[in-house]
Protein backbone atom coordinates (compact mmCIF):
# COMPACT_ATOMS: atom_id res chain seq x y z
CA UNK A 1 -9.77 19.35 -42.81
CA UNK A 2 -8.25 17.61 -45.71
CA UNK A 3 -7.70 19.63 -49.26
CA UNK A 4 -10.43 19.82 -51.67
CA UNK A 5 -13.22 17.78 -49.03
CA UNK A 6 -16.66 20.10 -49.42
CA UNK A 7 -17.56 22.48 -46.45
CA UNK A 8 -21.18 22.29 -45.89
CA UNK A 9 -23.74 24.50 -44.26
CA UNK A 10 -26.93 24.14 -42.90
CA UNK A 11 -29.45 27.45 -42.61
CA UNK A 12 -33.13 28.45 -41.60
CA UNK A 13 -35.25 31.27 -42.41
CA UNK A 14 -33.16 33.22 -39.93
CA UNK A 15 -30.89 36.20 -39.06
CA UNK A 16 -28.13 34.36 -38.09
CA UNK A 17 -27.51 32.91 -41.82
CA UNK A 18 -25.50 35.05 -43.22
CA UNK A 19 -22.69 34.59 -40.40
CA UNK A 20 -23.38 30.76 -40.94
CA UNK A 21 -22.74 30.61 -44.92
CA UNK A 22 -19.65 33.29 -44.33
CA UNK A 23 -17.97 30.78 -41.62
CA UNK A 24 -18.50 27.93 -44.33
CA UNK A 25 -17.35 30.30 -47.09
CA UNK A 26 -14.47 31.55 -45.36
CA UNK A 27 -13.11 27.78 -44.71
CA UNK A 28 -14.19 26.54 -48.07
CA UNK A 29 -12.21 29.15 -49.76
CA UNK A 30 -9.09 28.65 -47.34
CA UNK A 31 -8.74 25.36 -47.38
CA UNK A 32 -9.28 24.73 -51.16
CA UNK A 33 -12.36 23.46 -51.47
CA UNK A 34 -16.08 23.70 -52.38
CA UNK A 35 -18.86 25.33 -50.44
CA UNK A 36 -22.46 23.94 -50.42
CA UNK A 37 -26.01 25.09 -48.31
CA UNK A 38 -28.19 22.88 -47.57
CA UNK A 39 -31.73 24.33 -46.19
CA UNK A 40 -34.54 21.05 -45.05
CA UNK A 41 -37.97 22.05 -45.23
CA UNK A 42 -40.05 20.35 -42.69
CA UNK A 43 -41.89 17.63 -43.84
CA UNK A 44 -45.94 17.85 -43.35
CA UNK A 45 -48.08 15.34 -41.33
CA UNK A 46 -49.32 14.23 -45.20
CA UNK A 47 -46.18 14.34 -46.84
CA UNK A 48 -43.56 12.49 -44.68
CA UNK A 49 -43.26 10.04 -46.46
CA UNK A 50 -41.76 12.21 -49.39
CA UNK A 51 -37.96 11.52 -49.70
CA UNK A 52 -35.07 14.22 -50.76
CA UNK A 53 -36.08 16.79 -53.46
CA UNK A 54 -33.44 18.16 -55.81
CA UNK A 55 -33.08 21.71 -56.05
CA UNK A 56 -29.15 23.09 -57.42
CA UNK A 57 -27.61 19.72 -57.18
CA UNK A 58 -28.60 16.31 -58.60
CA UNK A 59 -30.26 14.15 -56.32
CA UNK A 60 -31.96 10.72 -57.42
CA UNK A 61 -35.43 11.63 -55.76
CA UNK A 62 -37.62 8.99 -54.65
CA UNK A 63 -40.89 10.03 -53.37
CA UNK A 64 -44.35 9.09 -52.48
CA UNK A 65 -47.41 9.42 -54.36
CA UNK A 66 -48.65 13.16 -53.02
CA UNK A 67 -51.88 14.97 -53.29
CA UNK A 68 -52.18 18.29 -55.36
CA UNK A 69 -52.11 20.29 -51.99
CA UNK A 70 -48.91 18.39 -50.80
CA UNK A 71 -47.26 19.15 -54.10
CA UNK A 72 -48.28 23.02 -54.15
CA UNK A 73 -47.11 23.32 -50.49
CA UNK A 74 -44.01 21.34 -51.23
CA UNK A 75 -43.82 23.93 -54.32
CA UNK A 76 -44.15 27.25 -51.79
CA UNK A 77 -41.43 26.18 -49.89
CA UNK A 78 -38.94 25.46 -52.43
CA UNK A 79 -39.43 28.45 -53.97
CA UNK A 80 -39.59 30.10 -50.41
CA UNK A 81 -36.07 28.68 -49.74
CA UNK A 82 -34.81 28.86 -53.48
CA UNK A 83 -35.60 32.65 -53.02
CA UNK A 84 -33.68 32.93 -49.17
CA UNK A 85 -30.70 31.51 -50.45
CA UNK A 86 -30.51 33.57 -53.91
CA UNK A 87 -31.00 36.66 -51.90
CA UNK A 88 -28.18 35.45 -49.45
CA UNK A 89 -25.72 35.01 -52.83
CA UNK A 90 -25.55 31.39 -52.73
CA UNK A 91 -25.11 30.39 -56.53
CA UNK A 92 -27.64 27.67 -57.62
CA UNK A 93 -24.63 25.15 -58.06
CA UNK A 94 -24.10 25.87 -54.07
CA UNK A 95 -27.77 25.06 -52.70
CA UNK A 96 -30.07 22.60 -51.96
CA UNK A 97 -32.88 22.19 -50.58
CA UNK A 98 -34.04 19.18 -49.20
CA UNK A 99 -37.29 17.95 -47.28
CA UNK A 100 -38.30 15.45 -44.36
CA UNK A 101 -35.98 15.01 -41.15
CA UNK A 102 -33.83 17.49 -41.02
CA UNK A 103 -31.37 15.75 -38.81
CA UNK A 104 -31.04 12.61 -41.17
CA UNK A 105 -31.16 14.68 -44.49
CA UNK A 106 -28.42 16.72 -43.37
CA UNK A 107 -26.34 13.82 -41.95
CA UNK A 108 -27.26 11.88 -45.14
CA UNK A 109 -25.98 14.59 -47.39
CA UNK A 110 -22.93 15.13 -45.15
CA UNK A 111 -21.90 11.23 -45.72
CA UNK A 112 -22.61 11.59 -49.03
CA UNK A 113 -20.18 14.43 -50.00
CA UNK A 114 -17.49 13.27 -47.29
CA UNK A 115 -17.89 16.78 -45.81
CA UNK A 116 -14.56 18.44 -43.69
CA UNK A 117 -16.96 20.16 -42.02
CA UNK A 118 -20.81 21.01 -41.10
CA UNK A 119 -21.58 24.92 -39.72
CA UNK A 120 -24.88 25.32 -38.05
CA UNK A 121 -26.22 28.36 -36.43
CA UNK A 122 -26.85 28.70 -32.82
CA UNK A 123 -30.67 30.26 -32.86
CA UNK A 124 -32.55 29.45 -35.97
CA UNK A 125 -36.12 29.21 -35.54
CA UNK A 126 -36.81 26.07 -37.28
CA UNK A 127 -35.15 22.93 -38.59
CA UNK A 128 -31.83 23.72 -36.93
CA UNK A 129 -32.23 25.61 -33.66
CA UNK A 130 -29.90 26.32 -30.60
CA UNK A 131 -27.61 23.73 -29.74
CA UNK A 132 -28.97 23.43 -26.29
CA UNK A 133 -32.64 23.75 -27.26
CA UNK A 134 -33.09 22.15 -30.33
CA UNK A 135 -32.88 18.35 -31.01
CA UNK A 136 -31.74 18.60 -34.40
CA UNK A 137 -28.66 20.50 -33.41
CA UNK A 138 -28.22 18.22 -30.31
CA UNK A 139 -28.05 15.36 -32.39
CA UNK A 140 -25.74 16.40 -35.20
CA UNK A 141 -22.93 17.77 -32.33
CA UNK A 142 -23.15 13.43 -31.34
CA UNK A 143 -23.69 12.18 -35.13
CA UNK A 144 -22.54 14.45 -37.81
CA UNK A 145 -19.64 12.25 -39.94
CA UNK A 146 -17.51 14.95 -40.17
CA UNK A 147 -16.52 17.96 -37.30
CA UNK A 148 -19.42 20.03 -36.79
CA UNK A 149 -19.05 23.74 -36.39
CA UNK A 150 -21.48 26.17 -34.29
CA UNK A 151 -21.73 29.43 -35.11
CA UNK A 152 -22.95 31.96 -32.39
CA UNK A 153 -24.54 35.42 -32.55
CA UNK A 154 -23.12 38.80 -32.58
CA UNK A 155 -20.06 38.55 -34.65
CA UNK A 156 -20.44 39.35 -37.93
CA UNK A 157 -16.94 37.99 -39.10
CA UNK A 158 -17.56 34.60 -37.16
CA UNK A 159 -13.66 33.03 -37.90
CA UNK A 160 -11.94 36.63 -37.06
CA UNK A 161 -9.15 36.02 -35.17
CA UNK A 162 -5.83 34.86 -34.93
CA UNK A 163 -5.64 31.63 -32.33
CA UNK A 164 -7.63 28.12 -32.14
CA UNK A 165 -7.76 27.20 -28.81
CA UNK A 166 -8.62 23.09 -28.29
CA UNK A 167 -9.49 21.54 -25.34
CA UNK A 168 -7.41 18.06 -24.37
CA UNK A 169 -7.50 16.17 -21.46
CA UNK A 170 -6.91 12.51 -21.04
CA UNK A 171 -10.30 10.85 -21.24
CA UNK A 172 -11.95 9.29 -24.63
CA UNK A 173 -11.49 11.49 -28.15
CA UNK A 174 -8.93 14.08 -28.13
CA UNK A 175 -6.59 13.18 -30.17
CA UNK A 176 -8.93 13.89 -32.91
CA UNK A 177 -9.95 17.01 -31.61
CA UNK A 178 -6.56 18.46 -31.85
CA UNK A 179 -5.97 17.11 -35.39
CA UNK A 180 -9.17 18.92 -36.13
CA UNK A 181 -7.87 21.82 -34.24
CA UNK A 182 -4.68 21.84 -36.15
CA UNK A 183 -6.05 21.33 -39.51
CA UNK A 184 -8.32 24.32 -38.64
CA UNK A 185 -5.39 26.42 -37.66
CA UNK A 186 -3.28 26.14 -40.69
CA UNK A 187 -6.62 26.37 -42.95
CA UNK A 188 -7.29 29.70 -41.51
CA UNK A 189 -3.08 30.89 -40.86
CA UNK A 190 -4.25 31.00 -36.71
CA UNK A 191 -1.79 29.82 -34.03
CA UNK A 192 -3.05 26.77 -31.87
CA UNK A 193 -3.51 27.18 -28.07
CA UNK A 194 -3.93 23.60 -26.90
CA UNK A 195 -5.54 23.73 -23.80
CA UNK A 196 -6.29 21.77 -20.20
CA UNK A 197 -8.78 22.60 -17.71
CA UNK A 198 -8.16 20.59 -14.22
CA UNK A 199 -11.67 19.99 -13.12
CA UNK A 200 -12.68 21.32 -9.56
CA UNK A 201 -13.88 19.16 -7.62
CA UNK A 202 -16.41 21.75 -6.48
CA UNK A 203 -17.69 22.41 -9.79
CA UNK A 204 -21.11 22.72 -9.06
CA UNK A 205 -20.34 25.09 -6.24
CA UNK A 206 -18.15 27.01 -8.33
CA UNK A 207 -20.78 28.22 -10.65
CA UNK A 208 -22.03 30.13 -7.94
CA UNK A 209 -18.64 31.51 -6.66
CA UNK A 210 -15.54 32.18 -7.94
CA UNK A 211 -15.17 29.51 -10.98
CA UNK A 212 -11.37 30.17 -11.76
CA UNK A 213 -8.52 29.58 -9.30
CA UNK A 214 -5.06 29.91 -9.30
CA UNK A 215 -3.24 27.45 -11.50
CA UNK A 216 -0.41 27.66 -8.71
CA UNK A 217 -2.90 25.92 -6.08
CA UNK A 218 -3.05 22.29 -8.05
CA UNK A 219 -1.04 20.00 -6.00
CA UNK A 220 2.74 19.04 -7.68
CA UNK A 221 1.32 15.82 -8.87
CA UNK A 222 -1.48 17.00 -10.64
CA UNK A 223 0.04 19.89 -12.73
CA UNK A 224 2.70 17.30 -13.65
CA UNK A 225 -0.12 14.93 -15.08
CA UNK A 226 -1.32 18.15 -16.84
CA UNK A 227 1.82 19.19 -18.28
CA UNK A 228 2.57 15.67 -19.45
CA UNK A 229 -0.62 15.54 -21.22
CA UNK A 230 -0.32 18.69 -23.01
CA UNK A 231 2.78 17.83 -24.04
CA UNK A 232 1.76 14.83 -25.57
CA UNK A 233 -0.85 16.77 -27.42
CA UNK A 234 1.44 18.86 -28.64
CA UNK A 235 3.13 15.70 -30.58
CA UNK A 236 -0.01 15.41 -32.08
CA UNK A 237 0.27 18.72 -33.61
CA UNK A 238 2.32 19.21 -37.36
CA UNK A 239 5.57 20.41 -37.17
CA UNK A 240 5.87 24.31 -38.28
CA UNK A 241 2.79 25.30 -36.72
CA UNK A 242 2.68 27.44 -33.65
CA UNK A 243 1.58 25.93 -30.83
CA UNK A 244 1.28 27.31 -26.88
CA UNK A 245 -0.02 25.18 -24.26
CA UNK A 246 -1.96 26.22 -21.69
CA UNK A 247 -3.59 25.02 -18.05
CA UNK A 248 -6.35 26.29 -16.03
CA UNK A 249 -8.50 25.16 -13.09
CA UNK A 250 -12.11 25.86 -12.62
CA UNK A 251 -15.04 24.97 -14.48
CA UNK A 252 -14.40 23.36 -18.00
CA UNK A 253 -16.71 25.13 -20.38
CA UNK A 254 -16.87 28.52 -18.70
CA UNK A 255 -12.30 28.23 -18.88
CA UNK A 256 -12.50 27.22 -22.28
CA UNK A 257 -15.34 30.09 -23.25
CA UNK A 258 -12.94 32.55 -20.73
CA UNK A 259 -9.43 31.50 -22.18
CA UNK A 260 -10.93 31.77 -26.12
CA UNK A 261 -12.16 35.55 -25.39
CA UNK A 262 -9.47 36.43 -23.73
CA UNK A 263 -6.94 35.40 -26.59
CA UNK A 264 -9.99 36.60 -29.05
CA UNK A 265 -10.13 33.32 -30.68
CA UNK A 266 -11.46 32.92 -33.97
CA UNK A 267 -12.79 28.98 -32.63
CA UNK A 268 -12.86 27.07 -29.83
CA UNK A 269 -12.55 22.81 -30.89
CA UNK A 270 -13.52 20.58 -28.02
CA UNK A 271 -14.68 16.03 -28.68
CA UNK A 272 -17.50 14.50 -27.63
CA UNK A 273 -18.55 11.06 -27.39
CA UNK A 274 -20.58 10.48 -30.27
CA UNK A 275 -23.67 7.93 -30.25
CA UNK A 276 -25.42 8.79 -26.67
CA UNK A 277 -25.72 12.34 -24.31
CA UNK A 278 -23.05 15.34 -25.43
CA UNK A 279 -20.00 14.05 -22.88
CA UNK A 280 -17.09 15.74 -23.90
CA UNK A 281 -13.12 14.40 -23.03
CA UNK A 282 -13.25 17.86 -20.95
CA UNK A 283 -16.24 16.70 -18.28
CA UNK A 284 -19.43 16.75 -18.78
CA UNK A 285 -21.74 18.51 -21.62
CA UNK A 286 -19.02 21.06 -22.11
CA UNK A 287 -19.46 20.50 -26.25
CA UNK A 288 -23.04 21.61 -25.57
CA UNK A 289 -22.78 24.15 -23.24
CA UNK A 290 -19.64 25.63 -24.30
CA UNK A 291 -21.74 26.73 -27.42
CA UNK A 292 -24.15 28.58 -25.28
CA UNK A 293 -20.88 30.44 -23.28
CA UNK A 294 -18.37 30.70 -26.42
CA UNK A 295 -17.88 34.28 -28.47
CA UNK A 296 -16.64 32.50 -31.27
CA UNK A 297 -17.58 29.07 -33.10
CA UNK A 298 -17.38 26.41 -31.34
CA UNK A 299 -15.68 22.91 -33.73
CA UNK A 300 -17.49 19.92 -31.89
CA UNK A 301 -15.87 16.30 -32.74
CA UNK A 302 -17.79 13.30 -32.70
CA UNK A 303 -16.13 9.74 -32.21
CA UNK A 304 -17.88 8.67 -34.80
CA UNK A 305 -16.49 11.94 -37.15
CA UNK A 306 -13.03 11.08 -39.48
């Protein structure tokens, strides 16, 4: 994350929010820069047609002719989100509140501001939802300009810990994953765990067995490959910070979810593809499902994210 670039955060009328504007707040404060929430109110069958509505920051509206009903529902749920975010001690120069597609406002607004990075939640209920159930998520972990960040339940310091693990193997995208990774580990003082998971051939089986073997079973050839690769990660990586490399075999997300409690991680940073299905440079949707499996947020870089 570069100095001084705005951390944003998107929340819903939700229980997870708090842990979602503390992540943001937390890497805001550490790396410099400014912290804003952004909350979209779902746009009614009548009212789609309404653009972006200021609330906290200046926006250049441009909006539809609406009926008096449209306007007084519109009204309720500004003040309905106004009042959410007040009572969750976001200032009013912090918040907005935005309505229509909540996907495209929030990847709008994230252009706009040049955002390090976007935190979502894991389980809100309504614009933003799970990033395995809900679209909007879905499509921000592919689209977002910037890194997106997923926060999951039950930990109500979400960036506690003291190591960033990153996933790196040699397919598309991970050289910007572990710049992200790094960034993210001197922004928060963590040590960076840069990690490869050799891909079992059986990996389909292995979710119903034993996922994990031995590292010492990969043939000669292939742990070479592996340790090549991580080294050349690691050249990838500033000089000062401190960096450990690691391999395992098995099953990528469920190594990567494994390996980041086991070293209590305060976030796991893996790339996907970008533009098309969640295909991470580790196999598979491991972006995706990695932030159903992870303890601890979960830094997903798009392609198409600088």
């Amino acid at each position: 994350m570069h100095r001084l670039r705005p951390v944003i955060c998107a929340i819903d009328f939700d229980d997870l929010a708090p842990q979602v504007i503390g992540a943001a707040r937390t890497l805001a404060h550490a790396g410099g820069g400014d912290m804003r929430v952004v909350h979209v109110a779902a746009a009614s069958s009548a009212s789609r047609a309404n653009a972006s509505v200021r609330s906290g920051l200046l926006l250049a509206p441009h909006r539809a002719p609406a009926s008096a009903a449209e306007e007084e529902e519109l009204g309720h749920r500004l003040a309905d989100a106004e009042a959410m975010m007040s009572q969750l001690g976001v200032s009013a120069e912090e918040r907005l509140v935005l309505q229509g597609d909540a996907m495209l406002e929030i990847q709008a607004f994230a252009r706009r501001l040049d955002a390090a990075m976007l935190v979502i939640g894991t389980r809100g209920r309504g614009s933003v939802k799970a990033a395995v159930l809900g679209s909007v998520s879905r499509d921000l972990l592919r689209s977002a300009p910037c890194p997106v960040m997923v926060v999951p339940r039950g930990r109500e310091e979400p960036l506690r810990g003291e190591t960033v693990v990153c996933g790196v193997d040699d397919d598309y995208g991970w050289e910007a994953a572990a710049s992200v990774a790094a960034c993210l580990a001197q922004t928060i003082g963590s040590r960076l765990v840069l990690a490869h998971v050799e891909q079992r051939k059986d990996a389909v089986a292995a979710r119903h067995a034993a996922a994990s073997r031995p590292v010492e079973e990969l043939s000669a050839s292939v742990a070479l490959d592996a340790a090549r690769l991580l080294r050349r990660a690691r050249r990838h990586v500033p000089k000062g910070l401190d960096v450990t490399l690691a391999l395992r075999q098995g099953v990528a997300a469920e190594e990567l979810a494994a390996l980041a409690r086991e070293l209590d991680a305060a976030s796991v940073v893996v790339a996907s593809r970008g533009p098309g299905p969640v295909s991470t440079i580790v196999g598979g949707s491991v972006a995706q499902e990695l932030t159903t499996r992870s303890h601890c947020p979960v830094v997903v870089v798009a392609s198409v994210a600088g």
